[in-house]
N, C-alpha and C. Protein backbone atom coordinates (compact mmCIF):
# COMPACT_ATOMS: atom_id res chain seq x y z
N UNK A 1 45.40 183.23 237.16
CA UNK A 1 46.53 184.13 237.14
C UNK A 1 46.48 184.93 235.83
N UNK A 2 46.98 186.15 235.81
CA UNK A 2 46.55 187.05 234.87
C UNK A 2 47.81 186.69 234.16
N UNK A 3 47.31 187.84 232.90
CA UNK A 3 48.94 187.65 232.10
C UNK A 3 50.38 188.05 232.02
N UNK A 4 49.96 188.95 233.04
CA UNK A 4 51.46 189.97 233.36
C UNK A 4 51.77 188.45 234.30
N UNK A 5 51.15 188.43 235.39
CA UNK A 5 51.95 187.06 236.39
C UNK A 5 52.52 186.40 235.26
N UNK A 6 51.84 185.30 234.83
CA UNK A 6 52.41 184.42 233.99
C UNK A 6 53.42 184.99 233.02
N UNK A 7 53.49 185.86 232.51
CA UNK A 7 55.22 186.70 232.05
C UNK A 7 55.97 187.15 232.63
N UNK A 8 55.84 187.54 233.76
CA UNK A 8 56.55 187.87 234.76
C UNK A 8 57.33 186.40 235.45
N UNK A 9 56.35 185.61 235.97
CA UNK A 9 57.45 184.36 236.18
C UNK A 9 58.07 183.41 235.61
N UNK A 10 57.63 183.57 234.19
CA UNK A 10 58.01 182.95 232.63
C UNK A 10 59.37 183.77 231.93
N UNK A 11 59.14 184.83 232.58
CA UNK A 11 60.75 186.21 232.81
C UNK A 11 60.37 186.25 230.84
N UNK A 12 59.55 186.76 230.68
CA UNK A 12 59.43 187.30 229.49
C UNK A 12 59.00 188.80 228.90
N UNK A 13 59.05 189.64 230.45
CA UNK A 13 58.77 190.71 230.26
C UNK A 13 59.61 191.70 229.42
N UNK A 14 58.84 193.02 229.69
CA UNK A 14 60.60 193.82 228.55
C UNK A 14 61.67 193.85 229.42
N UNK A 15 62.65 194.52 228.92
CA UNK A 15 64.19 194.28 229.40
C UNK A 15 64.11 194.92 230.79
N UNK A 16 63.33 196.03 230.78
CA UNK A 16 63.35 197.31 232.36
C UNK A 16 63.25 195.62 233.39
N UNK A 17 62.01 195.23 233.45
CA UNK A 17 61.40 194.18 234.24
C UNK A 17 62.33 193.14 234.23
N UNK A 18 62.88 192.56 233.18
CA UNK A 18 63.69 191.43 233.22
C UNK A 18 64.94 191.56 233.99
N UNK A 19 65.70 192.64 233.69
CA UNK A 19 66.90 192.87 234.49
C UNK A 19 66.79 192.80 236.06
N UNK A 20 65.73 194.04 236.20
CA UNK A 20 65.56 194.20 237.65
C UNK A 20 65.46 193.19 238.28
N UNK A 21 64.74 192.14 237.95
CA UNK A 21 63.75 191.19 238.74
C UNK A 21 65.23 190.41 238.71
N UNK A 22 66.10 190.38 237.85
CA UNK A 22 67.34 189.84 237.93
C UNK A 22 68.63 189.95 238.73
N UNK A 23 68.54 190.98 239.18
CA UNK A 23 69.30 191.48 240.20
C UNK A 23 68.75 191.63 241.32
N UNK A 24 67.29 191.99 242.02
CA UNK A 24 67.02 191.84 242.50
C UNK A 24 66.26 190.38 243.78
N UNK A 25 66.45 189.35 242.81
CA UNK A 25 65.92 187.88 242.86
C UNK A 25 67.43 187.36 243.06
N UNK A 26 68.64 188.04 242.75
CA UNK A 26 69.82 187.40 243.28
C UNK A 26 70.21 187.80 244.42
N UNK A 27 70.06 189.35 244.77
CA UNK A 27 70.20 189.41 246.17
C UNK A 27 69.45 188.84 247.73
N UNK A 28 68.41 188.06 247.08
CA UNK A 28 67.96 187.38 248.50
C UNK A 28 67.88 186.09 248.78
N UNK A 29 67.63 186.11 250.43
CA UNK A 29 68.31 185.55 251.10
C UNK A 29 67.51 185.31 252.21
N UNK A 30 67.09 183.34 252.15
CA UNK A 30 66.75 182.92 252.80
C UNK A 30 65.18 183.57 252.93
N UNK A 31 64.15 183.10 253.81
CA UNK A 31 62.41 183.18 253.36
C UNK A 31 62.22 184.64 253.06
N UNK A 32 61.65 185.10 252.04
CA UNK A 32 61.69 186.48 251.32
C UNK A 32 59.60 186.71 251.79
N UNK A 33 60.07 188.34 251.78
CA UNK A 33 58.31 189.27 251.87
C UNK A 33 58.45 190.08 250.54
N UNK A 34 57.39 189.93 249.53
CA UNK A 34 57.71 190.95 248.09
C UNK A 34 56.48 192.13 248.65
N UNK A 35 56.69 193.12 248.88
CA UNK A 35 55.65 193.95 249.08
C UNK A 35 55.52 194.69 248.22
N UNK A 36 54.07 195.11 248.19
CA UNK A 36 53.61 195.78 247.10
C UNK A 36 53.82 195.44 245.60
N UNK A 37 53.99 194.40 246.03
CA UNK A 37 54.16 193.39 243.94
C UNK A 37 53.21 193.73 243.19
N UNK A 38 51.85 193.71 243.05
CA UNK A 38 51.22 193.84 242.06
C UNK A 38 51.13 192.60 241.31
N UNK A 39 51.43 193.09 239.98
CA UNK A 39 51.72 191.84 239.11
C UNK A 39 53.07 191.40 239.17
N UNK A 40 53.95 191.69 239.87
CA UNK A 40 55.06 191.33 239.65
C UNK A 40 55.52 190.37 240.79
N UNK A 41 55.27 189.13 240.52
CA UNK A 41 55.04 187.84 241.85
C UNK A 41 56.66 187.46 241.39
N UNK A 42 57.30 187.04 242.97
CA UNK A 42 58.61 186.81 242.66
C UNK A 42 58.63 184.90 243.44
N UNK A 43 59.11 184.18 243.00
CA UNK A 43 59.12 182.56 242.86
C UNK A 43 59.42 182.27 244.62
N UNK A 44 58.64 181.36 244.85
CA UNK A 44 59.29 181.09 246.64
C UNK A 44 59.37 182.38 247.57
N UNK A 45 58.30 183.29 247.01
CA UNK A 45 58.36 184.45 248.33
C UNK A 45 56.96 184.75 248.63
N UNK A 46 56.53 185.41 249.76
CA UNK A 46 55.47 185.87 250.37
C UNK A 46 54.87 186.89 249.53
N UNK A 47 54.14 187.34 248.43
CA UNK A 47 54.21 188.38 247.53
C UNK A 47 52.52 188.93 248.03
N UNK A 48 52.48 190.24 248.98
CA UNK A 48 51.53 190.91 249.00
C UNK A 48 51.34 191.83 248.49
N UNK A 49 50.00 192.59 248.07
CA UNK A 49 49.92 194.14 247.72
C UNK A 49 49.09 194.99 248.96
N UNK A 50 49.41 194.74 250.31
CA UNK A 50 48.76 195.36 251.20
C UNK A 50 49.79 196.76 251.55
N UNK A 51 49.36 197.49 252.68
CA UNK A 51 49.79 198.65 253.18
C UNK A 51 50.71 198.40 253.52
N UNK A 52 52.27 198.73 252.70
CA UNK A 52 53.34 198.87 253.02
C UNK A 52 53.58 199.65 254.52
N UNK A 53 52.24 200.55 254.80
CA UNK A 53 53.29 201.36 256.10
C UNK A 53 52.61 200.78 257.60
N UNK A 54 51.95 199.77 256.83
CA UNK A 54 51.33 198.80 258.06
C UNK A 54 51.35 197.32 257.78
N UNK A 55 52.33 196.67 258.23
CA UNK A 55 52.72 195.39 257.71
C UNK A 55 52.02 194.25 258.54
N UNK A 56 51.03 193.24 258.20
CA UNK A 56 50.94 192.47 259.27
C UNK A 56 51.40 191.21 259.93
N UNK A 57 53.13 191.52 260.17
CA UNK A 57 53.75 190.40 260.37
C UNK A 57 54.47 190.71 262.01
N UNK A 58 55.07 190.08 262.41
CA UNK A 58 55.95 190.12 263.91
C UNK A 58 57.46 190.96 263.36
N UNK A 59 58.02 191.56 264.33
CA UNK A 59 59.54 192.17 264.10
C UNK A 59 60.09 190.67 263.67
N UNK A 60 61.53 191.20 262.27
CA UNK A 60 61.62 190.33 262.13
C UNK A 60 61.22 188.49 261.45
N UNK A 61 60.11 188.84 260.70
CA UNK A 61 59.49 187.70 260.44
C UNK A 61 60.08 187.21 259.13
N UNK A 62 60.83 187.78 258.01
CA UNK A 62 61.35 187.29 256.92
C UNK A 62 62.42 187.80 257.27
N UNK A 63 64.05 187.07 256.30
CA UNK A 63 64.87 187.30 255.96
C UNK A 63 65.33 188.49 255.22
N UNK A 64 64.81 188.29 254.28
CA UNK A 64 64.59 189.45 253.05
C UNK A 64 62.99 190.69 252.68
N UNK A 65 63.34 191.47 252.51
CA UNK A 65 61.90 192.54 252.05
C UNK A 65 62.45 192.84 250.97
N UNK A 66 61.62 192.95 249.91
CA UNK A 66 61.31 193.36 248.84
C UNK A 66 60.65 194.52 248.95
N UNK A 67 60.70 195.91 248.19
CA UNK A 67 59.98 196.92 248.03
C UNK A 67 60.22 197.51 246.70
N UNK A 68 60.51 197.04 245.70
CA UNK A 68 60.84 197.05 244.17
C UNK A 68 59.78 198.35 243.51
N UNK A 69 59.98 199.12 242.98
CA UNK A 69 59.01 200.22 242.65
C UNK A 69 58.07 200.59 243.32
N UNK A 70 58.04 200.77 244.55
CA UNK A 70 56.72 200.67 245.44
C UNK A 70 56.91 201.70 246.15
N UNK A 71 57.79 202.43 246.80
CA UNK A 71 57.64 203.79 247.84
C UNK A 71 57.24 204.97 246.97
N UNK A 72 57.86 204.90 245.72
CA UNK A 72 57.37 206.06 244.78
C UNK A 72 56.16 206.35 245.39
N UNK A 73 55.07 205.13 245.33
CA UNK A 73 53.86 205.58 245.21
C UNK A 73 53.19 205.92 246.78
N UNK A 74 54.21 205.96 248.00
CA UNK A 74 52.99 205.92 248.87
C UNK A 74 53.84 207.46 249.69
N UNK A 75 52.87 208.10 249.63
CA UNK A 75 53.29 209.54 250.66
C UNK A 75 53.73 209.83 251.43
N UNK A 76 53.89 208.71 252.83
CA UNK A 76 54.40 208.46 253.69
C UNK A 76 55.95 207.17 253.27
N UNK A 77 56.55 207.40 252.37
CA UNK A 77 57.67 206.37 251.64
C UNK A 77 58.63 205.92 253.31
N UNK A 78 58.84 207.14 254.17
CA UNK A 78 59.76 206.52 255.11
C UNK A 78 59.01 205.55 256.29
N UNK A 79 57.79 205.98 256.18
CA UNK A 79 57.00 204.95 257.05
C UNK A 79 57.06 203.66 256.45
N UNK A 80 56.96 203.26 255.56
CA UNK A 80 56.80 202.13 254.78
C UNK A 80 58.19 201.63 254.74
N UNK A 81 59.23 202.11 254.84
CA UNK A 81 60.39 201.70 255.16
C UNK A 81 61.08 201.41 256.12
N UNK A 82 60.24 202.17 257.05
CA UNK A 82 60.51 202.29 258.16
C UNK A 82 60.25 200.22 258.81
N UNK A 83 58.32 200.45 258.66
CA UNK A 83 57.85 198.88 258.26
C UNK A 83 59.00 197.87 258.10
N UNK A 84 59.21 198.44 256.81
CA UNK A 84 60.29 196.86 256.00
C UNK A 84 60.93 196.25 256.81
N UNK A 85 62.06 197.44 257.20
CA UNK A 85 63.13 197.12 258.24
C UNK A 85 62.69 196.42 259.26
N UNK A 86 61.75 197.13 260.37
CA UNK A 86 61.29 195.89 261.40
C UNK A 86 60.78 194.45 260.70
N UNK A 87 60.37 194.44 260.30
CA UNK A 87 59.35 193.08 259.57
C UNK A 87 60.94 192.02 259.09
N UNK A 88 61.75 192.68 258.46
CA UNK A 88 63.30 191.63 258.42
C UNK A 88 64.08 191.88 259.17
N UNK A 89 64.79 190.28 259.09
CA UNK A 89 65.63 190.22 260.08
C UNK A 89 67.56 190.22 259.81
N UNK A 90 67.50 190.23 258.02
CA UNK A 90 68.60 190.48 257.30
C UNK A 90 68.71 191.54 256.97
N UNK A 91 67.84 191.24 255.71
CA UNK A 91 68.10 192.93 254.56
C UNK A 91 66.87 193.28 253.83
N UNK A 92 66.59 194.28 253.16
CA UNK A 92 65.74 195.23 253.03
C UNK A 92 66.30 195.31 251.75
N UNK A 93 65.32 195.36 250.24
CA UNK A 93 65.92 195.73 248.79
C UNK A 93 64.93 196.48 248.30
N UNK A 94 65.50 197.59 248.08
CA UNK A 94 64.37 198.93 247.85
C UNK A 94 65.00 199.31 246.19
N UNK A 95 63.71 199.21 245.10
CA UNK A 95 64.41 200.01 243.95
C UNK A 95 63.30 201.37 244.21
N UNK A 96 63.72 202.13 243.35
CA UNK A 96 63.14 203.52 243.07
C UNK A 96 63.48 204.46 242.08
N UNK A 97 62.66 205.20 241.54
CA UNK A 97 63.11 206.12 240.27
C UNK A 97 64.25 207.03 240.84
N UNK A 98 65.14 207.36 239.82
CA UNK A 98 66.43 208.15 240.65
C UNK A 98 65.84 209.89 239.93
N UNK A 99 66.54 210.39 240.92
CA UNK A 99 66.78 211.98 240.26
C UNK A 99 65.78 212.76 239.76
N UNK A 100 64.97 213.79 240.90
CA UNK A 100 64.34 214.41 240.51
C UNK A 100 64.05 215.48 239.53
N UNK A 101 65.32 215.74 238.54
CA UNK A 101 65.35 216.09 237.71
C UNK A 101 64.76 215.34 236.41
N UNK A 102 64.66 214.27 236.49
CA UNK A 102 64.05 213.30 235.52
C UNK A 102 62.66 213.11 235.91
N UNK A 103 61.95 213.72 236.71
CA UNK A 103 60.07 214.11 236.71
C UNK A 103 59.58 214.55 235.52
N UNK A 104 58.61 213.61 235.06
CA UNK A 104 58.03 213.88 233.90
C UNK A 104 56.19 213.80 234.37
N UNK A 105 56.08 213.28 233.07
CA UNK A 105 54.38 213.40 232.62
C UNK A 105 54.03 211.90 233.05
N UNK A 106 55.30 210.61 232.61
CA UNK A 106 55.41 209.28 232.98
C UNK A 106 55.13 209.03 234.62
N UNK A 107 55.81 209.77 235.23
CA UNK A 107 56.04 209.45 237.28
C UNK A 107 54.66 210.01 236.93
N UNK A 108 53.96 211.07 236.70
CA UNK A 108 52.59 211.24 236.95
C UNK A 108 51.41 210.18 236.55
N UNK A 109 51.50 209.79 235.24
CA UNK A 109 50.85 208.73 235.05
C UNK A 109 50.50 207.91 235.32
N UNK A 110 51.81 207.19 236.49
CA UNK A 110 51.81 205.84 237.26
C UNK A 110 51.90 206.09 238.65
N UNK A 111 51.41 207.49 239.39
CA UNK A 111 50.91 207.66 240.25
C UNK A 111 52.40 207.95 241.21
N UNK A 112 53.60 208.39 240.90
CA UNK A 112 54.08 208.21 241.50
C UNK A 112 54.42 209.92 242.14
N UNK A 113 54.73 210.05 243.83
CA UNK A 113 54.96 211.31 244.50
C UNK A 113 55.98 211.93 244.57
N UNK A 114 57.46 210.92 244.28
CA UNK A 114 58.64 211.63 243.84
C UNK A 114 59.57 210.44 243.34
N UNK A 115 61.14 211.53 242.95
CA UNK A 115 62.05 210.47 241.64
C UNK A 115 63.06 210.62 243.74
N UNK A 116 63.85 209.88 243.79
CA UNK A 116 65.09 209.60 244.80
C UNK A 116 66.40 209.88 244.20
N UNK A 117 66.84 210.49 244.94
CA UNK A 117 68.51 210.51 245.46
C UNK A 117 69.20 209.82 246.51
N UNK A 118 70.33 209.42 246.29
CA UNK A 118 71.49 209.36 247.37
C UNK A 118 70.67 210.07 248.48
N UNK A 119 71.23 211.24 248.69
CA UNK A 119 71.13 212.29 249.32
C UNK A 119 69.38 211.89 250.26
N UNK A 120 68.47 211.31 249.59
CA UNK A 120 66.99 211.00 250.53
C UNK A 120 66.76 209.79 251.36
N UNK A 121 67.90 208.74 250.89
CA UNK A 121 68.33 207.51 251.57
C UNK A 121 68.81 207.85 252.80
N UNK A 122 70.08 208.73 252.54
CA UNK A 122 71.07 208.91 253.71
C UNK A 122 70.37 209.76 254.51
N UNK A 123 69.29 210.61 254.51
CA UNK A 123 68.38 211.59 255.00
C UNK A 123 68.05 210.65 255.72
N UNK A 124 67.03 209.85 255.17
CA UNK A 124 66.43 208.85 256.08
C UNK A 124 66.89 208.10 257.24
N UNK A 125 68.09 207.62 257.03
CA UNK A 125 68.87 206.94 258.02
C UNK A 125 69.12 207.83 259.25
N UNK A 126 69.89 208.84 258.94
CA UNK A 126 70.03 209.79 259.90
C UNK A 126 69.15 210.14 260.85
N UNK A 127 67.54 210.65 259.53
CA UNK A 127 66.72 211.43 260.38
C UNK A 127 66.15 209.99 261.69
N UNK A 128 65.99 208.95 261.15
CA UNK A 128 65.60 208.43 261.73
C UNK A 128 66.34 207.06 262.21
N UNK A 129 67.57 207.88 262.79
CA UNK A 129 68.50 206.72 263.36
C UNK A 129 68.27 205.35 263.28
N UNK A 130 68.65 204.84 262.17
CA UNK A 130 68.02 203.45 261.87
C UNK A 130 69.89 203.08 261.83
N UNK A 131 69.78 201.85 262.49
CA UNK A 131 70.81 201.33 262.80
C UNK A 131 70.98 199.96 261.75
N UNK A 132 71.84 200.19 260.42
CA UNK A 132 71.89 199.57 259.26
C UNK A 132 72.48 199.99 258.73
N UNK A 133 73.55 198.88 257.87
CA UNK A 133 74.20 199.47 256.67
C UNK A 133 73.55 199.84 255.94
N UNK A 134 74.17 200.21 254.42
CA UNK A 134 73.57 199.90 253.04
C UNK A 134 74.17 200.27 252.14
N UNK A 135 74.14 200.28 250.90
CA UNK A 135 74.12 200.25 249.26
C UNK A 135 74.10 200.59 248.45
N UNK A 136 74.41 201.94 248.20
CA UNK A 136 73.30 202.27 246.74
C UNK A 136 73.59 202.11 245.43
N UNK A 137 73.17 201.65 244.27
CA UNK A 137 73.45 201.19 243.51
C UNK A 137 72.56 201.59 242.26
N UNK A 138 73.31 202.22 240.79
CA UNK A 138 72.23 202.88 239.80
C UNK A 138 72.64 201.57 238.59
N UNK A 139 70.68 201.51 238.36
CA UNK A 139 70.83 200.64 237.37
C UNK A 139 70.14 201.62 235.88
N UNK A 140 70.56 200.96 234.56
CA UNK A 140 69.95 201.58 233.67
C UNK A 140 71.02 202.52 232.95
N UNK A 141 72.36 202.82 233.67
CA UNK A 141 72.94 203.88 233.56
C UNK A 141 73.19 204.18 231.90
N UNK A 142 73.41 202.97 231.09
CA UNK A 142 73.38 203.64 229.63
C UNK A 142 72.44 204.51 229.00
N UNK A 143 71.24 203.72 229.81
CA UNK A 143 69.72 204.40 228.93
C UNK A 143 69.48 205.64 229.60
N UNK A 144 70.35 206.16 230.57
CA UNK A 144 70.01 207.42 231.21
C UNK A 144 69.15 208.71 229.48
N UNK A 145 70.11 208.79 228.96
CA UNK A 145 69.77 209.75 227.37
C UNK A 145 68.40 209.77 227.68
N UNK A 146 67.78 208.59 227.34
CA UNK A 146 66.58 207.93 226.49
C UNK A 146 65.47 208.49 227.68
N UNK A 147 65.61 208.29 228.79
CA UNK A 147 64.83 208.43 229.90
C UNK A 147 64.80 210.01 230.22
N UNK A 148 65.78 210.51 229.80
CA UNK A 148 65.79 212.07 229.75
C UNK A 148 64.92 212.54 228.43
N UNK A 149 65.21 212.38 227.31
CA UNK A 149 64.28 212.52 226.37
C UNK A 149 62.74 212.12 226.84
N UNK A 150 62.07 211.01 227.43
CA UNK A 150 61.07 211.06 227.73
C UNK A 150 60.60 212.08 228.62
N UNK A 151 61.19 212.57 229.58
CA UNK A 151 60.56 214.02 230.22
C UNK A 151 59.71 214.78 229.57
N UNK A 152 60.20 214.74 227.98
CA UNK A 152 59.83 216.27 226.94
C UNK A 152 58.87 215.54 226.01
N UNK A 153 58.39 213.98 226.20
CA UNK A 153 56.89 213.46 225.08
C UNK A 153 55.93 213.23 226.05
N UNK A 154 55.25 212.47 225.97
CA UNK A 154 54.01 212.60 226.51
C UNK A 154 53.85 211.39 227.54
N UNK A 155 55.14 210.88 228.02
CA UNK A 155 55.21 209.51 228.98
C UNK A 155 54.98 208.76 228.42
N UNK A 156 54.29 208.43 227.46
CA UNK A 156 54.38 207.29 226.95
C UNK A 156 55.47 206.36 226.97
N UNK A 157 55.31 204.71 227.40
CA UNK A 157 56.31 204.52 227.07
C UNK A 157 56.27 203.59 225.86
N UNK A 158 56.50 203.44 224.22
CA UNK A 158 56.74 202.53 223.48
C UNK A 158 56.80 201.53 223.31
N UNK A 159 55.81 200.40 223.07
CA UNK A 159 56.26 199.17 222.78
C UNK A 159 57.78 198.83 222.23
N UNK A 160 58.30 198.18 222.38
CA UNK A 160 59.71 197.96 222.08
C UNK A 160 59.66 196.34 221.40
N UNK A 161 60.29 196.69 220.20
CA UNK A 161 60.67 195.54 219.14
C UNK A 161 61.52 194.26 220.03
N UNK A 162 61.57 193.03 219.52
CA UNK A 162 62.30 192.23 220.27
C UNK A 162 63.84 192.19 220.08
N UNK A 163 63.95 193.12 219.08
CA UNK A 163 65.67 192.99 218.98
C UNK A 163 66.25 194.17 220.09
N UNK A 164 65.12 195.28 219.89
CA UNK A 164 65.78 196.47 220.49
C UNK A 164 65.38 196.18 222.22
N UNK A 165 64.55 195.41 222.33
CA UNK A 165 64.03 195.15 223.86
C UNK A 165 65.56 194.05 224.38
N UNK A 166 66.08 193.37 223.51
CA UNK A 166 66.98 192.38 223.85
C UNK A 166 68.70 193.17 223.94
N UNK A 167 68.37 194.52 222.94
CA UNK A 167 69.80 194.80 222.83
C UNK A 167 69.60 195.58 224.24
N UNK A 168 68.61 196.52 224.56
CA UNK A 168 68.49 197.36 226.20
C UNK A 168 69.00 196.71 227.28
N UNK A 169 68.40 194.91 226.86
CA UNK A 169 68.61 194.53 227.99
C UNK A 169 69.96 194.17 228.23
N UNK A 170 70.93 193.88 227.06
CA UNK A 170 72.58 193.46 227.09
C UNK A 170 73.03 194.84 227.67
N UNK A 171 72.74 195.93 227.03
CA UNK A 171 72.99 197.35 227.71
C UNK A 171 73.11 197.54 228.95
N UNK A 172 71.67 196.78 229.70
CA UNK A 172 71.45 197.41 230.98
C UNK A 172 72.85 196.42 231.94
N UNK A 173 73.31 195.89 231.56
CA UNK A 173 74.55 195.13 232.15
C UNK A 173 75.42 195.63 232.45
N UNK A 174 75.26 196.54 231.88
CA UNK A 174 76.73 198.16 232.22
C UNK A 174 76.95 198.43 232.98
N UNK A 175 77.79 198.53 234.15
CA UNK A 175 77.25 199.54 235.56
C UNK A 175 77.98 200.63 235.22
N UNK A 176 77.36 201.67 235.65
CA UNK A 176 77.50 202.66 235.64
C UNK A 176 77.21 203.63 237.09
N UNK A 177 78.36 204.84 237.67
CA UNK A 177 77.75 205.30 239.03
C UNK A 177 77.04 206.29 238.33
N UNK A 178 75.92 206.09 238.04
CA UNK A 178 74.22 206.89 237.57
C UNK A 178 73.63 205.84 237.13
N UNK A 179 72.14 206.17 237.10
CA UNK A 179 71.17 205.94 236.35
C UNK A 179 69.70 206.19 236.62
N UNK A 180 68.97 205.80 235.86
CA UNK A 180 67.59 206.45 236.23
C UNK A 180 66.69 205.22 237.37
N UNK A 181 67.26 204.11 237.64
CA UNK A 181 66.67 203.52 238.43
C UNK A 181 67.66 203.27 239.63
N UNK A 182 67.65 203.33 241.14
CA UNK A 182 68.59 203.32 242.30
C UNK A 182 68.03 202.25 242.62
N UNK A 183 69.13 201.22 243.26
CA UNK A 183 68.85 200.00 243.90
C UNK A 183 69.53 200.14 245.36
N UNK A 184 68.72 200.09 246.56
CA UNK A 184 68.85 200.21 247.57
C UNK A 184 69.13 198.74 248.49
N UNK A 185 70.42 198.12 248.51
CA UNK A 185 70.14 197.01 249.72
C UNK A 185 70.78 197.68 251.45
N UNK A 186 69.98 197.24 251.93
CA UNK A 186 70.18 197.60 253.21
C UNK A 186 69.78 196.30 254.32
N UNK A 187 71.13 196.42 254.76
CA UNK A 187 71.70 195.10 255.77
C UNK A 187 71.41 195.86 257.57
N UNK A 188 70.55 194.62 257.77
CA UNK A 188 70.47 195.07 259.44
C UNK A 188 71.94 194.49 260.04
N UNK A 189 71.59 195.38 260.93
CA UNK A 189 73.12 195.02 261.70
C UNK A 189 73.04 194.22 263.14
């Protein structure tokens, strides 16, 4: 196991990773699918990095889907969602970069095809009559500033000191209706 795994389930990553995986690891429910994890393996779940828009499971086969930073990157994002939904038989937890106004040099770097809105969720549902509640929910909302300032350097993102990585993360506790990361749960009906 590499070293991101082993910090990742040791929850010692920086604050972005720690929170998420924190809120996200509380909303599920009952046998979980993490798709498109990468390094980011979540405890007691099915954690693949195969083709989100081709899943190889039965309708229905987990409780919970995971899709945590992962549609950014694939071109076809509603196919792959489309996926999720059949493949569970509860709920569906989608994060994603918010607000395409916040496209930088960073979403390019890490391969990603676009930032989300409200407004591309509820698109989705509609366009493709998917019969489901859902959620939306912005995390990050203090550090919105900071994430706007990065647009205008070079993506990079900074190693971060352990005091200032610890104070982000008391920060990110805020809710706020904005922020630069959207948390999507969506309940089958």
């Amino acid at each position: 196991m590499d070293e991101v795994n082993k910090e990742w389930l040791q929850g010692r990553l920086n604050f972005y990773f720690k929170y998420k995986r924190k809120i996200v690891e509380g909303l599920i429910e009952g046998k979980c699918l993490n798709v498109g994890c990468g390094g980011h393996l979540i405890k007691n779940a099915v954690n693949i990095d195969k083709d989100a828009t081709k899943l190889p499971y039965k309708d229905n086969s987990f409780d919970t889907v995971i899709l945590s930073d992962v549609i950014e990157h694939i071109e076809d994002w509603q196919k792959a969602l489309t996926e999720s939904i059949r493949v569970s038989s509860k709920k569906v937890i989608i994060t994603v970069p918010a607000y395409q106004w916040l496209w930088s040099n960073y979403d390019k770097s890490l391969g990603h095809y676009r930032r989300y809105s409200s407004k591309d969720i509820k698109e989705f549902f509609k366009k493709n009559n998917v019969n489901c509640d859902y959620r939306i929910k912005f995390l990050f909302g203090p550090l919105l500033p900071l994430y706007y300032i990065r647009k205008f350097t070079s993506g990079k993102t900074p190693d971060l000191s352990s005091s200032v990585n610890s104070l982000f993360y008391g920060i990110s506790h805020i809710r706020l209706p904005f922020g630069p990361t959207m948390l999507v749960e969506i309940k089958k009906c």
